[in-house]
Protein backbone atom coordinates (compact mmCIF):
# COMPACT_ATOMS: atom_id res chain seq x y z
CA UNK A 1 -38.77 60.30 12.23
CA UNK A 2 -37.58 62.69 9.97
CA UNK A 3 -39.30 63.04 6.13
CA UNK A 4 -35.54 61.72 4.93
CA UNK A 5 -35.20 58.80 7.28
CA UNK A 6 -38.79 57.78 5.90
CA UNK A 7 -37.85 58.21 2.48
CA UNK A 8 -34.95 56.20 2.70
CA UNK A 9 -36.87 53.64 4.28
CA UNK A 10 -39.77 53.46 2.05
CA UNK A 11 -37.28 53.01 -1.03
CA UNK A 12 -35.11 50.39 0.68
CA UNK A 13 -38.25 48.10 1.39
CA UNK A 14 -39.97 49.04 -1.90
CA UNK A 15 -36.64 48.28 -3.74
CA UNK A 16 -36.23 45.41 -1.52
CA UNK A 17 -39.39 43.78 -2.67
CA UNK A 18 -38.73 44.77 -5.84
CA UNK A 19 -35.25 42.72 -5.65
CA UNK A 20 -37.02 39.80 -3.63
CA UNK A 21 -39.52 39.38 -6.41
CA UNK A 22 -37.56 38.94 -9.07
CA UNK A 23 -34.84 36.79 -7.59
CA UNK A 24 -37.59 34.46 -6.63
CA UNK A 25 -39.25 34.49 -10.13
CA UNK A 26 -35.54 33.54 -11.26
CA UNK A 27 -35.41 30.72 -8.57
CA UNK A 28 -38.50 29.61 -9.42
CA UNK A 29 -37.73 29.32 -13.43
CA UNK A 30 -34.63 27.63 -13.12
CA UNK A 31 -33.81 26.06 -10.76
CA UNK A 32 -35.28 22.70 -11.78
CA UNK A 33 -37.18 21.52 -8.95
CA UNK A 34 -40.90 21.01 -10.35
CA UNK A 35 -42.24 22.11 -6.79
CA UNK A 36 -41.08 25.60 -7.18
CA UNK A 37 -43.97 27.43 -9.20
CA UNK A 38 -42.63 30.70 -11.31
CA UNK A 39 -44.81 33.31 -11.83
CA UNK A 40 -45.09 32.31 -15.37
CA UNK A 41 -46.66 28.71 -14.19
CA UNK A 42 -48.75 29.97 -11.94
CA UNK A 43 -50.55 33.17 -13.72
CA UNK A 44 -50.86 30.43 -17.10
CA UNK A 45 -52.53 28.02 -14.41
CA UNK A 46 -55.01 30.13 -12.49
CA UNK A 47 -55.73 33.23 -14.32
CA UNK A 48 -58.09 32.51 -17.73
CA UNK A 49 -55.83 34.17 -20.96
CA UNK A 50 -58.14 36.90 -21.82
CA UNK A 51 -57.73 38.32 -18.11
CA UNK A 52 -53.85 38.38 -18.47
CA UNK A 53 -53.68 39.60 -21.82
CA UNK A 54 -55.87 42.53 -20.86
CA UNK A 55 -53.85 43.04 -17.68
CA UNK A 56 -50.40 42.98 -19.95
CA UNK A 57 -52.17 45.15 -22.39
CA UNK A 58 -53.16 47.41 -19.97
CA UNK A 59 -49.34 47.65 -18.52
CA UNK A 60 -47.78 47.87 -21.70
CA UNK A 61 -49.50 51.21 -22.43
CA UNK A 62 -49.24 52.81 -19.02
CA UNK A 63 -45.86 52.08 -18.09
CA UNK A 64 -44.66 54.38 -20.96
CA UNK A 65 -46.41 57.29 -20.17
CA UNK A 66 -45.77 56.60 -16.88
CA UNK A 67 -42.24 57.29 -17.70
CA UNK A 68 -42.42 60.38 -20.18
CA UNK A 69 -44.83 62.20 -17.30
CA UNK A 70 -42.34 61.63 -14.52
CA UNK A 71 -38.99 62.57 -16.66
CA UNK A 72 -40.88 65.55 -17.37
CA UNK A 73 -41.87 66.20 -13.61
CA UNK A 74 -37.97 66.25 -13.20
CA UNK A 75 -37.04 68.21 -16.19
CA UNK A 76 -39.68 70.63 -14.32
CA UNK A 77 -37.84 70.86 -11.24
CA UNK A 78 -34.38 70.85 -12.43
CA UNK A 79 -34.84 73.62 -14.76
CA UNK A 80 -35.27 75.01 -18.46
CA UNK A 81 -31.44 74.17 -18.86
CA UNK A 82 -31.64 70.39 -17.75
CA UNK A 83 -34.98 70.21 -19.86
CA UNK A 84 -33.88 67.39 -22.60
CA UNK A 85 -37.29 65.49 -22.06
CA UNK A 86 -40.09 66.23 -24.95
């Protein structure tokens, strides 16, 4: 299989997933059948407050950075005259 094909493939399932997820957390919120757990419910229900918050806390300061280090990956490759990343 060629390193394209498996690209290709590795972002449809990813995005997939991705896609899957959320239309089920959606589902889940509203459609109004109280057997249908959301995310939400569930995390609130088994995992104690001080392990989520820590967990959100935790995403809310990587994903940023996350972001700013792999715009400026790409500003890398593209070039000093696509460079319009800090």
């Amino acid at each position: 299989m060629s390193p394209s094909r498996e690209r290709n493939l590795w972002r449809t399932g990813f995005l997939g997933l991705t896609v899957g997820a959320l239309v089920a957390e959606c589902v889940g919120a509203w459609d109004g059948n109280p057997n249908t757990d959301p995310w939400t419910d569930l995390i609130t229900t088994y995992v104690p407050w001080q392990l989520a918050l820590t967990v959100f806390a935790a995403l809310a300061a990587w994903v940023p950075v996350h972001f700013v280090v792999a715009y400026r990956r790409r500003a890398k490759k593209k070039g000093p005259a696509d460079a319009d990343v800090a």
